[in-house]
Protein backbone atom coordinates (compact mmCIF):
# COMPACT_ATOMS: atom_id res chain seq x y z
CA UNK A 1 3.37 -11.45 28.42
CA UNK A 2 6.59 -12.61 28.68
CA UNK A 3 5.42 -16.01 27.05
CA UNK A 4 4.23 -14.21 24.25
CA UNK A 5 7.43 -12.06 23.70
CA UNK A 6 9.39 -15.49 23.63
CA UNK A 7 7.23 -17.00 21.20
CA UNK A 8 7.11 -13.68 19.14
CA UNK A 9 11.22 -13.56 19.05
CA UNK A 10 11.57 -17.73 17.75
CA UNK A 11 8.39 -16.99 15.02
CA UNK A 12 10.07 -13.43 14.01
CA UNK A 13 13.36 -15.56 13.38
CA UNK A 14 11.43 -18.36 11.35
CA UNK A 15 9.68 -15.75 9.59
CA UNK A 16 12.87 -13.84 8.66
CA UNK A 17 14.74 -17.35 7.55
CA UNK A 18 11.87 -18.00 5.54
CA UNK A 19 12.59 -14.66 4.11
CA UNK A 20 15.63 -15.25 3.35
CA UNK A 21 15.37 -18.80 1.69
CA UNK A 22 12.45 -16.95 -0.23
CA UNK A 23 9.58 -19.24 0.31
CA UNK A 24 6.80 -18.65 2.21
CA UNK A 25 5.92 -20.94 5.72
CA UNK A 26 2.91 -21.94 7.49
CA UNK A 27 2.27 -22.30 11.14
CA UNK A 28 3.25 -26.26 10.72
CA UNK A 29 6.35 -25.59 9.42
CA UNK A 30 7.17 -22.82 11.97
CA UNK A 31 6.20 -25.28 14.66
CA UNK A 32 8.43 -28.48 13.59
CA UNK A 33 11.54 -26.19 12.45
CA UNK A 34 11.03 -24.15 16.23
CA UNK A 35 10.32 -27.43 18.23
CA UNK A 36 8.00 -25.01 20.15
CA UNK A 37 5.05 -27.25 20.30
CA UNK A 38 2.60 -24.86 22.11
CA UNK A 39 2.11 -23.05 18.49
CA UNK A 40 -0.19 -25.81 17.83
CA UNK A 41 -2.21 -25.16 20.45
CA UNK A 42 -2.98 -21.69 19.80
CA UNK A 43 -6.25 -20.24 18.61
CA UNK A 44 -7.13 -17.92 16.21
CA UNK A 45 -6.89 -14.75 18.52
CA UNK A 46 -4.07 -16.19 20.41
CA UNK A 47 -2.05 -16.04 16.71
CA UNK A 48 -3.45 -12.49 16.26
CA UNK A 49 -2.10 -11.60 19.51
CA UNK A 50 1.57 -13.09 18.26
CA UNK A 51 1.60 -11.89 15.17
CA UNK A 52 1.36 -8.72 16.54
CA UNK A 53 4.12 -8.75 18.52
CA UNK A 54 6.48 -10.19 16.10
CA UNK A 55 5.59 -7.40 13.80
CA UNK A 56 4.46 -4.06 16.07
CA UNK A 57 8.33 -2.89 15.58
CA UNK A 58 8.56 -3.32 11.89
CA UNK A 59 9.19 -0.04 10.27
CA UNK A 60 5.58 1.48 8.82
CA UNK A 61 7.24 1.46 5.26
CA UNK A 62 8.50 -2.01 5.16
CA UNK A 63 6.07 -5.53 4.83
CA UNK A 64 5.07 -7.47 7.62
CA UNK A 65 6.63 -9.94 8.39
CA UNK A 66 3.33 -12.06 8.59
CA UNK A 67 2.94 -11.59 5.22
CA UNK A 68 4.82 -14.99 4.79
CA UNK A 69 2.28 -17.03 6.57
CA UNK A 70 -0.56 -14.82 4.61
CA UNK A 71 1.26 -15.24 1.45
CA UNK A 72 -0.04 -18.86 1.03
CA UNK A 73 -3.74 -17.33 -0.02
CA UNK A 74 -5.50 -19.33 2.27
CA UNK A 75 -8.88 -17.88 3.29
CA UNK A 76 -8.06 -18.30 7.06
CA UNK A 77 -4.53 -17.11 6.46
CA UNK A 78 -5.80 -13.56 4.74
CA UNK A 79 -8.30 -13.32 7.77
CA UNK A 80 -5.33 -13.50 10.16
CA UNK A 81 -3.07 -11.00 8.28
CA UNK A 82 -6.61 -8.67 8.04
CA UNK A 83 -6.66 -9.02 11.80
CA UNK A 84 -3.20 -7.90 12.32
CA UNK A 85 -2.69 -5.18 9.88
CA UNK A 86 -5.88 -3.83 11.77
CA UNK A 87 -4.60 -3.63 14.78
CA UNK A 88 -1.01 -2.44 13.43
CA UNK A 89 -3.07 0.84 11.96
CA UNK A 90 -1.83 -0.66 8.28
CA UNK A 91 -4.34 0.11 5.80
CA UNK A 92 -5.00 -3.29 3.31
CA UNK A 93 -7.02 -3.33 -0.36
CA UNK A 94 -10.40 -4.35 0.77
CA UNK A 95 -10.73 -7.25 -1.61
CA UNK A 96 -9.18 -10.48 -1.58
CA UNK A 97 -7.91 -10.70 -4.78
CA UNK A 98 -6.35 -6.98 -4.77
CA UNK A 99 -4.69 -8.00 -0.92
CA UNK A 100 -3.28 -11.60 -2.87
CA UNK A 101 -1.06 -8.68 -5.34
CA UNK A 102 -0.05 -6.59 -2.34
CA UNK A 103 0.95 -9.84 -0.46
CA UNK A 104 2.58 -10.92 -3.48
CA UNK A 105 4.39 -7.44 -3.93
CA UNK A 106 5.12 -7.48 -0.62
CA UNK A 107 6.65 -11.08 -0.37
CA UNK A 108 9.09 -10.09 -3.23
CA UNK A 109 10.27 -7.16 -1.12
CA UNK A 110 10.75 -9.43 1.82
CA UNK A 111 12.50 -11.98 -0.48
CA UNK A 112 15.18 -9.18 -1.47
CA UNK A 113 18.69 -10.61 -0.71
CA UNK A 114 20.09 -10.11 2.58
């Protein structure tokens, strides 16, 4: 657990520099700008289980911040962001093309200046 909540606080702060250069990231990049080598190791429910964490305290009116890894469009990525919002309770279009718009809606909101 507390493993997880360290991992959760250095991938929150990638995701929110990320934010604030306004690109997007993958899990890659998140891994060689952290050093925190273990990210490659994780499997798909293990990253569920993260991305959780980093985002169970965001405010229910603001994006995830996970939306930057989803934000890609990547089949695998969308699965992972499904997964999360899930288990957040955060309702999501059920197509992939109408969730591509909301994560590019909410991307912009998350690119707002700081």
């Amino acid at each position: 657990m507390e493993k997880t909540r360290n991992l959760a606080l250095a991938v929150r702060g990638a995701l929110k520099k990320a934010a604030r250069e306004q690109r997007t990231t993958t899990w890659p990049e998140i891994q060689q700008k952290t050093g925190l080598h273990q990210l490659g190791r994780l499997g798909y429910e293990d990253k569920v289980e993260l991305l959780v964490t980093v985002d169970r305290d965001t405010a229910p009116d603001s994006p995830l911040w996970s939306t930057l890894l989803a934000a890609t469009g990547d089949a695998t990525a969308l699965r992972l962001h499904r997964d999360v919002a899930l288990r957040l309770g955060r309702p999501l279009p059920v197509s992939d093309v109408d969730l591509s718009h909301q994560l590019s809606a909410e991307r912009t909101q998350l690119h707002r200046p700081w």
